[in-house]
Protein backbone atom coordinates (compact mmCIF):
# COMPACT_ATOMS: atom_id res chain seq x y z
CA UNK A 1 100.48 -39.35 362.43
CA UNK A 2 102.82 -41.74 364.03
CA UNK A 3 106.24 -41.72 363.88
CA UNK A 4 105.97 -45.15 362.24
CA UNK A 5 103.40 -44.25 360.21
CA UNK A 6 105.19 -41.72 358.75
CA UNK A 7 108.15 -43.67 358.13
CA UNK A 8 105.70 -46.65 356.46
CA UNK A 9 104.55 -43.52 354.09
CA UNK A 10 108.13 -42.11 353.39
CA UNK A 11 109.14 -45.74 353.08
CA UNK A 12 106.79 -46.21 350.41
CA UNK A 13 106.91 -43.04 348.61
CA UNK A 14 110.42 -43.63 348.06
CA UNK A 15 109.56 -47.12 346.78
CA UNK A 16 107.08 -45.42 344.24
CA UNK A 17 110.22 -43.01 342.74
CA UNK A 18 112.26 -46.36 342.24
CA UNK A 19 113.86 -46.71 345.45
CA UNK A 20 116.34 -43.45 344.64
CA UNK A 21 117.09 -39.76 344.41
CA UNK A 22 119.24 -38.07 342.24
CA UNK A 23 122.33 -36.91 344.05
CA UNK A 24 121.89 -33.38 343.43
CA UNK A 25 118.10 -33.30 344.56
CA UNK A 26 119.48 -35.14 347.44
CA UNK A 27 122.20 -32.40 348.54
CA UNK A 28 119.57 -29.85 347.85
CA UNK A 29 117.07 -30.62 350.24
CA UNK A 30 117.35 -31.38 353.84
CA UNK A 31 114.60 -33.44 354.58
CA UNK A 32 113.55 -36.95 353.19
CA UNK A 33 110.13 -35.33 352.59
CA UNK A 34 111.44 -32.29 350.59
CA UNK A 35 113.51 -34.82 348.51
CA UNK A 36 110.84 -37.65 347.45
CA UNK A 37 109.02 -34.18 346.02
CA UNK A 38 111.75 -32.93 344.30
CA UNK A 39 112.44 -36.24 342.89
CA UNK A 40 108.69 -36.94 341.96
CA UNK A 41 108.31 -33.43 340.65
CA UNK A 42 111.80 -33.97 338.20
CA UNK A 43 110.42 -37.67 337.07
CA UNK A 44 107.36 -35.48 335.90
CA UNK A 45 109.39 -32.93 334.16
CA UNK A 46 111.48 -35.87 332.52
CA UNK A 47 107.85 -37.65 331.73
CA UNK A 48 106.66 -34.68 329.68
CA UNK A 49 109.88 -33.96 328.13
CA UNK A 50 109.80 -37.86 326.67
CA UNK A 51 106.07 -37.67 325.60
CA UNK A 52 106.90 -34.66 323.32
CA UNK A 53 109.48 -36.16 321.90
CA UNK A 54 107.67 -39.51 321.47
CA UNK A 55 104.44 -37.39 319.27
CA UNK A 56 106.87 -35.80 317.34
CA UNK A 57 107.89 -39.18 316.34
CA UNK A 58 104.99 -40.86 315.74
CA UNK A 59 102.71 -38.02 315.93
CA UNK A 60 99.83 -37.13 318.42
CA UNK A 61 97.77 -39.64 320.21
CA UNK A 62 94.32 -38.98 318.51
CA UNK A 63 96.50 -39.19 314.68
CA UNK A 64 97.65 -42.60 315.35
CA UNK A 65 94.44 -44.17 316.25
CA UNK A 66 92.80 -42.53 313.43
């Protein structure tokens, strides 16, 4: 992969997480690379921690169309 390639793919990965990393992620890991993953993987954890909160709101998806 080119060297401009990659930074096309970095460029837009980074685009993808909202254009930023959390400061600690980003003092954690060295490389851009390891960083957009952390990031990604932490947006996930945040994802799933919001869902569960949401269904015990309104309850599970399959109740509510019911």
């Amino acid at each position: 992969m080119s060297v401009g390639t990659l930074d096309s793919n970095l460029s837009r990965a980074l685009e993808l997480l909202g254009g930023s990393i959390d400061p600690d992620i980003a003092d954690t890991y060295s490389s851009l690379e390891s960083r957009i993953l952390a990031q990604a993987l932490e947006n996930v954890e945040i994802a799933e921690q919001r869902l569960r909160a949401i269904q015990k709101l309104v309850g599970d998806f399959e109740e509510v169309l019911a």
